[in-house]
PDB file of N, CA and C in Angstrom:
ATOM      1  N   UNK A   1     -85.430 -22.514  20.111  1.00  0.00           N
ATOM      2  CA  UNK A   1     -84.546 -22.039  21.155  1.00  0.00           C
ATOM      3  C   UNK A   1     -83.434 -21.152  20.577  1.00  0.00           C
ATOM      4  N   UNK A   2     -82.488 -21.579  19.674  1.00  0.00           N
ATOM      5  CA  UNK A   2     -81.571 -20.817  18.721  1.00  0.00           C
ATOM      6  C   UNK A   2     -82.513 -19.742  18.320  1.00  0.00           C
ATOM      7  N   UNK A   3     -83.391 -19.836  18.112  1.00  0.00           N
ATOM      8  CA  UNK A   3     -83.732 -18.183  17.249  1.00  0.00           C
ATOM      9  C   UNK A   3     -84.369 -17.010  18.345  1.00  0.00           C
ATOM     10  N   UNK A   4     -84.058 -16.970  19.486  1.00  0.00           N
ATOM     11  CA  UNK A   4     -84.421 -16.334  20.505  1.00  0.00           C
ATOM     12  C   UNK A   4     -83.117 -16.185  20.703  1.00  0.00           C
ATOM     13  N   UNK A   5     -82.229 -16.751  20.917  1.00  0.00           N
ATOM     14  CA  UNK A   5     -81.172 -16.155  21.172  1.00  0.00           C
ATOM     15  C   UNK A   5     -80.680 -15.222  20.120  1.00  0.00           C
ATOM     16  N   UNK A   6     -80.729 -15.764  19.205  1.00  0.00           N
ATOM     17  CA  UNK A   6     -80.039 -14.926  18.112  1.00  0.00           C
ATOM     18  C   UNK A   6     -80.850 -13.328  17.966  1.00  0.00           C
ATOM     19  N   UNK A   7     -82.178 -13.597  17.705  1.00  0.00           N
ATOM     20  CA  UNK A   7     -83.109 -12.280  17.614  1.00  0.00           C
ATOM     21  C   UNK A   7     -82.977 -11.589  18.550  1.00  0.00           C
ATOM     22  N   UNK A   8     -82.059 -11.658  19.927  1.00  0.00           N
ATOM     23  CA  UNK A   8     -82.023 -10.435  20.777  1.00  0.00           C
ATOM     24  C   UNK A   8     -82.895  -9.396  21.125  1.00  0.00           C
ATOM     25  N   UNK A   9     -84.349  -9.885  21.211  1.00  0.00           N
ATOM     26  CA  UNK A   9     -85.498  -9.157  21.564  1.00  0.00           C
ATOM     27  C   UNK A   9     -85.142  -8.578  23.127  1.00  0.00           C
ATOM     28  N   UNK A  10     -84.443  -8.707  23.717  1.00  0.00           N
ATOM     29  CA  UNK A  10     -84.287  -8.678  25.023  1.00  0.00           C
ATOM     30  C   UNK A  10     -83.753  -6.700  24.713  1.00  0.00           C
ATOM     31  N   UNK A  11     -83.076  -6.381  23.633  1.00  0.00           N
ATOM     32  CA  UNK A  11     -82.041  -5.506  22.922  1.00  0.00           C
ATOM     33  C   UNK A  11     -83.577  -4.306  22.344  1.00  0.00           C
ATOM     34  N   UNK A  12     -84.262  -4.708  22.370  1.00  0.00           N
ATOM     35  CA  UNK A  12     -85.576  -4.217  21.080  1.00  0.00           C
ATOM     36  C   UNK A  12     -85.111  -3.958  19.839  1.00  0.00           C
ATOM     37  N   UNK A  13     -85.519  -3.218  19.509  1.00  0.00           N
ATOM     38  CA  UNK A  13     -85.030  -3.327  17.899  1.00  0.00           C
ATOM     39  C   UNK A  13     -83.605  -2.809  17.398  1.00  0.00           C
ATOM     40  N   UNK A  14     -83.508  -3.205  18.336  1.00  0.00           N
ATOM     41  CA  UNK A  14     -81.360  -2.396  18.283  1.00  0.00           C
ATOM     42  C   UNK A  14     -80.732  -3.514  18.190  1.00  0.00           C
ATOM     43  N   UNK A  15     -81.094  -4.785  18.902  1.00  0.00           N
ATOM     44  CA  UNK A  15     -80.898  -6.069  19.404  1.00  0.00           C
ATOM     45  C   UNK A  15     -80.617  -7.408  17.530  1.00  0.00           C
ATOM     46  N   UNK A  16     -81.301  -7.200  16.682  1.00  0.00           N
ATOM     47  CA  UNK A  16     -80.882  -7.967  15.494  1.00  0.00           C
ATOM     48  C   UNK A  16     -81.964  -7.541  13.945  1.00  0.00           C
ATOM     49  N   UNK A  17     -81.531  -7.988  13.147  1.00  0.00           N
ATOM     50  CA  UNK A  17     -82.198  -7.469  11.791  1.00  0.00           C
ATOM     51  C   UNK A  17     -82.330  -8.706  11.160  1.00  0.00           C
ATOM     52  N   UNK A  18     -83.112  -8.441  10.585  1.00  0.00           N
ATOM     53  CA  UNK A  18     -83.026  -9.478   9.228  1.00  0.00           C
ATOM     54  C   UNK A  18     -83.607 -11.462   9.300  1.00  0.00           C
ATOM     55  N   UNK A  19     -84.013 -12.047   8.358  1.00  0.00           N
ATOM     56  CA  UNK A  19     -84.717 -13.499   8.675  1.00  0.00           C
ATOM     57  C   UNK A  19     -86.047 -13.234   9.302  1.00  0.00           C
ATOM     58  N   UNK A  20     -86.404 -13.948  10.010  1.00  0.00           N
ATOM     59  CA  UNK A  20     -87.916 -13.976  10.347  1.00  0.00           C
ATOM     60  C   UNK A  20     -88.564 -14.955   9.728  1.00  0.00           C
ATOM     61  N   UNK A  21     -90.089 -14.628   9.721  1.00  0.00           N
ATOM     62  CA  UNK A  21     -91.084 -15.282   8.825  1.00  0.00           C
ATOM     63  C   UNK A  21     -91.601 -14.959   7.214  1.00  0.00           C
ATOM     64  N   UNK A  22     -90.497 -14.358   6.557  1.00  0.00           N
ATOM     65  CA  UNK A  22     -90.797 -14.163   5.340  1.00  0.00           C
ATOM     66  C   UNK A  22     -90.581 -15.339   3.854  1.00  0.00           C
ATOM     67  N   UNK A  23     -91.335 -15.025   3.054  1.00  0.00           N
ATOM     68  CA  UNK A  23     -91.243 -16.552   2.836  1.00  0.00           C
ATOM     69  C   UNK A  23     -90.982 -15.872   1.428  1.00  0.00           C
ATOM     70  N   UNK A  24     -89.986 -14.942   1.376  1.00  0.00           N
ATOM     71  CA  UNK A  24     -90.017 -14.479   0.082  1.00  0.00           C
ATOM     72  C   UNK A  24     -88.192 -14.937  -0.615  1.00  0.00           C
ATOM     73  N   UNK A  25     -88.021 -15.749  -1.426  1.00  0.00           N
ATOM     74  CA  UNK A  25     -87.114 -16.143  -2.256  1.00  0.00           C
ATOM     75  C   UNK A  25     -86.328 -14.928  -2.401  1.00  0.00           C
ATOM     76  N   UNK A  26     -84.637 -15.238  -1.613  1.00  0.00           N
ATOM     77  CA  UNK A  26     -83.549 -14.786  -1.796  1.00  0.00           C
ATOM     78  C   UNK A  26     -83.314 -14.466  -3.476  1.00  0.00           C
ATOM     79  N   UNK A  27     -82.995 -13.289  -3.905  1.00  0.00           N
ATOM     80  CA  UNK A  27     -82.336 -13.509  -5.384  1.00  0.00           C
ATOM     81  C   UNK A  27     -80.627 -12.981  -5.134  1.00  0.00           C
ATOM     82  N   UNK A  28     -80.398 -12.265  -3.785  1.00  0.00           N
ATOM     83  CA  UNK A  28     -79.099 -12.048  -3.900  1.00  0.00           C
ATOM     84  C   UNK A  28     -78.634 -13.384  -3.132  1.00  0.00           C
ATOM     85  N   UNK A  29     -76.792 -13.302  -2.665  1.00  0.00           N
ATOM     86  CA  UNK A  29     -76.770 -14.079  -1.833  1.00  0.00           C
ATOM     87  C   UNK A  29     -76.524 -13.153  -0.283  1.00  0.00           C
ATOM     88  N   UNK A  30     -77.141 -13.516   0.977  1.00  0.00           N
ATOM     89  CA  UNK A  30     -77.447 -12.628   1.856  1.00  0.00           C
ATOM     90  C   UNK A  30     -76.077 -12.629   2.235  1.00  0.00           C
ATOM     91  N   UNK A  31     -76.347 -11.569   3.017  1.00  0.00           N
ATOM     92  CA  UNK A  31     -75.349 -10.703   4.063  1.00  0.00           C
ATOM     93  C   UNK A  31     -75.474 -10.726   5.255  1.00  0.00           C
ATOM     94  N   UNK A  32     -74.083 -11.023   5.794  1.00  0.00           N
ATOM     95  CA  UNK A  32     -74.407 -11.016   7.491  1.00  0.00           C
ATOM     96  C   UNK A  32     -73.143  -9.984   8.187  1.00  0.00           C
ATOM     97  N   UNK A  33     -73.634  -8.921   8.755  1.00  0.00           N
ATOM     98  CA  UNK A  33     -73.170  -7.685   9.344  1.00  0.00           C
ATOM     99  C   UNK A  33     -72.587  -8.206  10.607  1.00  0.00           C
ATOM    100  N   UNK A  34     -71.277  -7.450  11.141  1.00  0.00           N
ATOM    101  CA  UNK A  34     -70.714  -8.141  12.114  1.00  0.00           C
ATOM    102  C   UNK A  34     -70.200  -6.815  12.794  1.00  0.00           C
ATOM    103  N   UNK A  35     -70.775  -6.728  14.307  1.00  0.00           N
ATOM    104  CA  UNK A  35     -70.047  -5.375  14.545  1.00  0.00           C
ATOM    105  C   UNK A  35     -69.432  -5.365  15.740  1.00  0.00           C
ATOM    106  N   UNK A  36     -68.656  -4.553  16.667  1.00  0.00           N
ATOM    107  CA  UNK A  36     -67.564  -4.855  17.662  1.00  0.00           C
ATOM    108  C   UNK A  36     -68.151  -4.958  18.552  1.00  0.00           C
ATOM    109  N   UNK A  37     -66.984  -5.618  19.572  1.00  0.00           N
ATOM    110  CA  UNK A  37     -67.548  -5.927  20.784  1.00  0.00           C
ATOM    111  C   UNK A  37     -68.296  -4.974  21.609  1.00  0.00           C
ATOM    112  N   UNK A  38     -68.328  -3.582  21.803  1.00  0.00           N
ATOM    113  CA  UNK A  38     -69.229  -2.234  22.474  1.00  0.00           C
ATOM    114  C   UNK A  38     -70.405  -2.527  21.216  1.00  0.00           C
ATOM    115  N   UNK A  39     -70.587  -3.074  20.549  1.00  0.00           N
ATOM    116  CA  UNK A  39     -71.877  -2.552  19.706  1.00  0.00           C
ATOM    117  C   UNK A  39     -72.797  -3.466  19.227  1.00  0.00           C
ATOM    118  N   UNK A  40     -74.004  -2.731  18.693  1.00  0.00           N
ATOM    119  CA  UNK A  40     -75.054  -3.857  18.528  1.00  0.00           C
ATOM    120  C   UNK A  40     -75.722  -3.810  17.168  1.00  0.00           C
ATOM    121  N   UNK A  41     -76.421  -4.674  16.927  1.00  0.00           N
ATOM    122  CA  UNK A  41     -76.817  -4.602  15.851  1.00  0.00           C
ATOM    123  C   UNK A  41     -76.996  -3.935  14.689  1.00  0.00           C
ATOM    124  N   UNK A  42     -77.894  -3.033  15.545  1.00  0.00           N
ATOM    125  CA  UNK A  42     -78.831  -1.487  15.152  1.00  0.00           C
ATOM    126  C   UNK A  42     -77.376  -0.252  14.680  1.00  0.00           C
ATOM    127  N   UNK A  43     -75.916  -0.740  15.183  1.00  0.00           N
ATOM    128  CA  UNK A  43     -74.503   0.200  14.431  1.00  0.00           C
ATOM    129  C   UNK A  43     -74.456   0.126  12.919  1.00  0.00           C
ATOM    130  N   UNK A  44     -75.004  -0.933  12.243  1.00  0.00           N
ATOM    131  CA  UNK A  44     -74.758  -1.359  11.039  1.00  0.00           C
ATOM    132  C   UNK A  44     -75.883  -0.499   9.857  1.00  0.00           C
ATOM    133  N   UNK A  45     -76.984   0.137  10.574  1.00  0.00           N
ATOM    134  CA  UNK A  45     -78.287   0.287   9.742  1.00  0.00           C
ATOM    135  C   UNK A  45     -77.819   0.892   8.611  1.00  0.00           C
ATOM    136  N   UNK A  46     -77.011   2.159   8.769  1.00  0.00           N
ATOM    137  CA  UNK A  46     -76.400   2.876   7.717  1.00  0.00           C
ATOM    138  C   UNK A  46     -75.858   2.175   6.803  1.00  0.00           C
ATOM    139  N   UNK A  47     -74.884   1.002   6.756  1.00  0.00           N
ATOM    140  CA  UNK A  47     -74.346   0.384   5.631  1.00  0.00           C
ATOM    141  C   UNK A  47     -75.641  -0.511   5.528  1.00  0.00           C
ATOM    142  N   UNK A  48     -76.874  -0.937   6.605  1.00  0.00           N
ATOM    143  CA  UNK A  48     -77.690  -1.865   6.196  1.00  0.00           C
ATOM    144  C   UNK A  48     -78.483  -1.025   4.610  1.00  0.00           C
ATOM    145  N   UNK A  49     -79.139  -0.050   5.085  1.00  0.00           N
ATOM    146  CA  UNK A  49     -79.581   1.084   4.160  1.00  0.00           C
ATOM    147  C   UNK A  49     -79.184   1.300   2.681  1.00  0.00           C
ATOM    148  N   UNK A  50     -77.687   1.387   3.129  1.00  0.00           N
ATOM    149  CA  UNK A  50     -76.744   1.309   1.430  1.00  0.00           C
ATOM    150  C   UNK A  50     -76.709   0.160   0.845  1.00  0.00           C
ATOM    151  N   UNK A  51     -77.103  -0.934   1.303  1.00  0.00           N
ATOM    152  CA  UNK A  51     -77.431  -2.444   0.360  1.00  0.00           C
ATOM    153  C   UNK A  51     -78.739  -2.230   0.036  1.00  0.00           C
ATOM    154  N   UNK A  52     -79.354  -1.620   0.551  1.00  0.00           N
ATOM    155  CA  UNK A  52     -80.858  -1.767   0.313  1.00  0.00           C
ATOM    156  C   UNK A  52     -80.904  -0.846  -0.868  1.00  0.00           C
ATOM    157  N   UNK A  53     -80.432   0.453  -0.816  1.00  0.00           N
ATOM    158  CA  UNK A  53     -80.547   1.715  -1.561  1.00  0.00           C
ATOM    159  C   UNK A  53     -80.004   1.447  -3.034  1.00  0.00           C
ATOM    160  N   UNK A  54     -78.750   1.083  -3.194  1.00  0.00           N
ATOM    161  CA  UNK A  54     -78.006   0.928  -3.754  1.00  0.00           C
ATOM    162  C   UNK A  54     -77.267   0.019  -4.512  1.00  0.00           C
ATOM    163  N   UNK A  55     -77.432  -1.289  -3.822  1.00  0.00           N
ATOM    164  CA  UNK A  55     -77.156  -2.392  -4.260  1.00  0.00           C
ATOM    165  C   UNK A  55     -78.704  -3.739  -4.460  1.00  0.00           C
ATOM    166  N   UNK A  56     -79.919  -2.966  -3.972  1.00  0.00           N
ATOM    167  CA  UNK A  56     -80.919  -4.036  -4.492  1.00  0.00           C
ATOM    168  C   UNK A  56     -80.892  -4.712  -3.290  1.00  0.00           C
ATOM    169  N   UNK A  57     -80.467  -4.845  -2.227  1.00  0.00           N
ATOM    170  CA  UNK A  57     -80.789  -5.942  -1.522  1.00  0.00           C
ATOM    171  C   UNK A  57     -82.656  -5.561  -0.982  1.00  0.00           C
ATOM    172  N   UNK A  58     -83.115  -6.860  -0.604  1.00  0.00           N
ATOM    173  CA  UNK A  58     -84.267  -6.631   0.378  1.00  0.00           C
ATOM    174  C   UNK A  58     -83.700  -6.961   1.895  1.00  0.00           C
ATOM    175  N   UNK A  59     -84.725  -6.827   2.880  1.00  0.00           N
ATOM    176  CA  UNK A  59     -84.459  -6.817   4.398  1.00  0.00           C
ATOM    177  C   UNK A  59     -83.977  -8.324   4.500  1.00  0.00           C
ATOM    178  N   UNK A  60     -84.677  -8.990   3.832  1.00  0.00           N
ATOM    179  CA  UNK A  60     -84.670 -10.891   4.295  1.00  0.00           C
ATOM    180  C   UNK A  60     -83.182 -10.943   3.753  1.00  0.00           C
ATOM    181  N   UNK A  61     -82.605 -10.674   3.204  1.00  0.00           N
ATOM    182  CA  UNK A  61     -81.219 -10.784   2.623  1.00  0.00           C
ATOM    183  C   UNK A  61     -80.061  -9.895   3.326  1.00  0.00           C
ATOM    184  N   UNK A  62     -80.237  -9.580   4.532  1.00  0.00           N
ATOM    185  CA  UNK A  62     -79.295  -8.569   5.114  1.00  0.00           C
ATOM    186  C   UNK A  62     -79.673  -9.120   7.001  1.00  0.00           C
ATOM    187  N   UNK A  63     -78.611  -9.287   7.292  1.00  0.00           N
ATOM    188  CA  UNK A  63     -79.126 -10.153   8.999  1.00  0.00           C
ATOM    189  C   UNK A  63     -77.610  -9.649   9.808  1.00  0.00           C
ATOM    190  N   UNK A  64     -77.999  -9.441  10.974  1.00  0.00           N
ATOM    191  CA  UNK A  64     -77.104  -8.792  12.056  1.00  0.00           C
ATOM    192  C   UNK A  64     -77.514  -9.157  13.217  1.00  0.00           C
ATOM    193  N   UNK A  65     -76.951  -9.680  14.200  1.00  0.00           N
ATOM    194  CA  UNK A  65     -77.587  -9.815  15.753  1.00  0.00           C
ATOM    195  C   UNK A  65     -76.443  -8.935  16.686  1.00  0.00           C
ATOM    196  N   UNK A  66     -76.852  -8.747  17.402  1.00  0.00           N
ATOM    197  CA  UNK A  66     -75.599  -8.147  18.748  1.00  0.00           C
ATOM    198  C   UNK A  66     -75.304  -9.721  19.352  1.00  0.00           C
ATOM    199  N   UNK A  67     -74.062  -9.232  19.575  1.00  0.00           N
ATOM    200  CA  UNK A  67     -73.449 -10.226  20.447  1.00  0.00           C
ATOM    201  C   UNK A  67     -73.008 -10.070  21.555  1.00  0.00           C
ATOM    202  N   UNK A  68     -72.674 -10.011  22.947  1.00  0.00           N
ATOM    203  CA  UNK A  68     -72.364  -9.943  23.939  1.00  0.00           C
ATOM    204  C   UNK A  68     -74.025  -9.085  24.318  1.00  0.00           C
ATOM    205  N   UNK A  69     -73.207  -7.988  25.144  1.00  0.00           N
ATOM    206  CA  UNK A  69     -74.602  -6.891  25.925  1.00  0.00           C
ATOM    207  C   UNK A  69     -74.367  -5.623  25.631  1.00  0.00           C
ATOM    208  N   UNK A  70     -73.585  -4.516  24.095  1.00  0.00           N
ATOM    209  CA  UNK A  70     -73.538  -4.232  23.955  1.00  0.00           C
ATOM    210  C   UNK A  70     -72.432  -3.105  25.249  1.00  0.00           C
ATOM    211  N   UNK A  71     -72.826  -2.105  25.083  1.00  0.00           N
ATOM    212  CA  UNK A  71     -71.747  -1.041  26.037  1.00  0.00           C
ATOM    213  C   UNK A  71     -72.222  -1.192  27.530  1.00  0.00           C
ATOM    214  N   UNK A  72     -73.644  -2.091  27.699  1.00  0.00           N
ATOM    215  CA  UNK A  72     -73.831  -2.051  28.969  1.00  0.00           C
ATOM    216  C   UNK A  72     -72.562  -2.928  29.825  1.00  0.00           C
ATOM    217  N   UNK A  73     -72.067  -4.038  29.023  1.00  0.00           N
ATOM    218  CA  UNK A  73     -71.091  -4.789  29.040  1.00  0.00           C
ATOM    219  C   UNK A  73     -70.029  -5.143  29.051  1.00  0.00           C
ATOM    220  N   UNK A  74     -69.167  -3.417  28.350  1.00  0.00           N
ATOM    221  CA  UNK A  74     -67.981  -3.389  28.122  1.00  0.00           C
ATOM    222  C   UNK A  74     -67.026  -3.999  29.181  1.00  0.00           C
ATOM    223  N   UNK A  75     -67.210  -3.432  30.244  1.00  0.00           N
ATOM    224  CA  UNK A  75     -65.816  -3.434  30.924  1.00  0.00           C
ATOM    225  C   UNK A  75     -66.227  -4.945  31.435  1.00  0.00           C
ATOM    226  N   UNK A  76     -66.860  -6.066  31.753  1.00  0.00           N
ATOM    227  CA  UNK A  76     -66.861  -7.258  32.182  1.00  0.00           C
ATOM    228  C   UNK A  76     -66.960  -8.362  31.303  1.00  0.00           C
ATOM    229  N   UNK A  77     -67.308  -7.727  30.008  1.00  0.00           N
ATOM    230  CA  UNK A  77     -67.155  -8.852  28.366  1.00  0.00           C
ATOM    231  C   UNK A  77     -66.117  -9.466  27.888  1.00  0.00           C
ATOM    232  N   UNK A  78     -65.918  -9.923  27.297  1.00  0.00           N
ATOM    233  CA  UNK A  78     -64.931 -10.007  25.940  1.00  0.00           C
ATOM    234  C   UNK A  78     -65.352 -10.843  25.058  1.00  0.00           C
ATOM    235  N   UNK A  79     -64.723 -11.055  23.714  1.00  0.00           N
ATOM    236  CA  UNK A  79     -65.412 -11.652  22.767  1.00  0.00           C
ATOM    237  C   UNK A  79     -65.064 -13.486  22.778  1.00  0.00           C
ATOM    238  N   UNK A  80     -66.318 -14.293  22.771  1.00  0.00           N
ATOM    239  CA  UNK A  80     -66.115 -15.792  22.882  1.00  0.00           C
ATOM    240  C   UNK A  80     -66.317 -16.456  21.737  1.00  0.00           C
ATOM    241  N   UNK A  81     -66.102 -17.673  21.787  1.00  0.00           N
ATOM    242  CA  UNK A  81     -66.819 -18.201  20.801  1.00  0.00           C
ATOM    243  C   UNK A  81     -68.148 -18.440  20.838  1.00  0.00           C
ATOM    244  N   UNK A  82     -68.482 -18.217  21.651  1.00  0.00           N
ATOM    245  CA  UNK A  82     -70.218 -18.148  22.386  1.00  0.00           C
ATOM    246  C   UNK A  82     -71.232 -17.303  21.437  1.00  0.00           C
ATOM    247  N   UNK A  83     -70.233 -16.347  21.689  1.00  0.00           N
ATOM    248  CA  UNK A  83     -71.645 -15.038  21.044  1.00  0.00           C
ATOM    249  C   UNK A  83     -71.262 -15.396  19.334  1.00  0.00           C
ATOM    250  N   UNK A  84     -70.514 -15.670  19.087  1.00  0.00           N
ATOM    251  CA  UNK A  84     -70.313 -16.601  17.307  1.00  0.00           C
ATOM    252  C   UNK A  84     -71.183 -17.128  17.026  1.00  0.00           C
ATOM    253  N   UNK A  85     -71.158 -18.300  17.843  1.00  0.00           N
ATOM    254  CA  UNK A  85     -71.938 -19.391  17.582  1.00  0.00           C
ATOM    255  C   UNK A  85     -73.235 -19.333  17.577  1.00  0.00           C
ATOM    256  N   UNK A  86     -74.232 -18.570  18.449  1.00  0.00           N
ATOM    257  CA  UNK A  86     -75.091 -18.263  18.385  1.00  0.00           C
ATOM    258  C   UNK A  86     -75.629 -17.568  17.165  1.00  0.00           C
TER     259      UNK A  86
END
C-alpha cells in the first residue's frame, strides 16, 4: 500500500525515481531529492544526472517522489505532514 503511494504512478514518470525491484547492493549511501511545493519529482533529474555523471551514484541510490499534485495544485495545497510521511 505505502509503495503506491509513494511511486506516484498516477504522475507517470514525472511522478517519482528511484527503489523498485532491483536487487543490486547500495555501495554509496543513497540520496533522497526533495523539491517544492509547485513541483515534482521529474524537477530534480538534472542534479539527479550530476550524481550519476559525476559522483558514481547508480539509479537505486538516488529516490524522489512528488508530493502534493504538483502545479495542478498550487493554489488549493499546502505543505503537510502527510505528503512527508508518505
Amino acid at each position: 500500500m505505502e509503495e503506491k503511494k509513494i511511486a506516484r504512478r498516477d504522475l507517470g514518470t514525472d511522478g517519482s525515481f528511484g527503489g523498485g525491484k532491483q536487487r543490486t547492493k547500495a555501495n554509496k549511501r543513497p540520496v533522497i531529492f526533495v523539491h517544492g511545493l509547485t513541483g515534482l519529482a521529474s524537477d530534480v533529474n538534472g542534479i539527479r544526472r550530476l550524481f550519476r555523471e559525476k559522483g558514481g551514484y547508480k539509479d537505486g541510490e538516488l529516490y524522489a517522489t512528488t508530493n502534493g499534485g504538483g502545479l495542478k495544485t498550487v493554489l488549493r495545497d499546502s505543505m503537510k505532514c502527510d505528503h512527508v510521511k508518505k
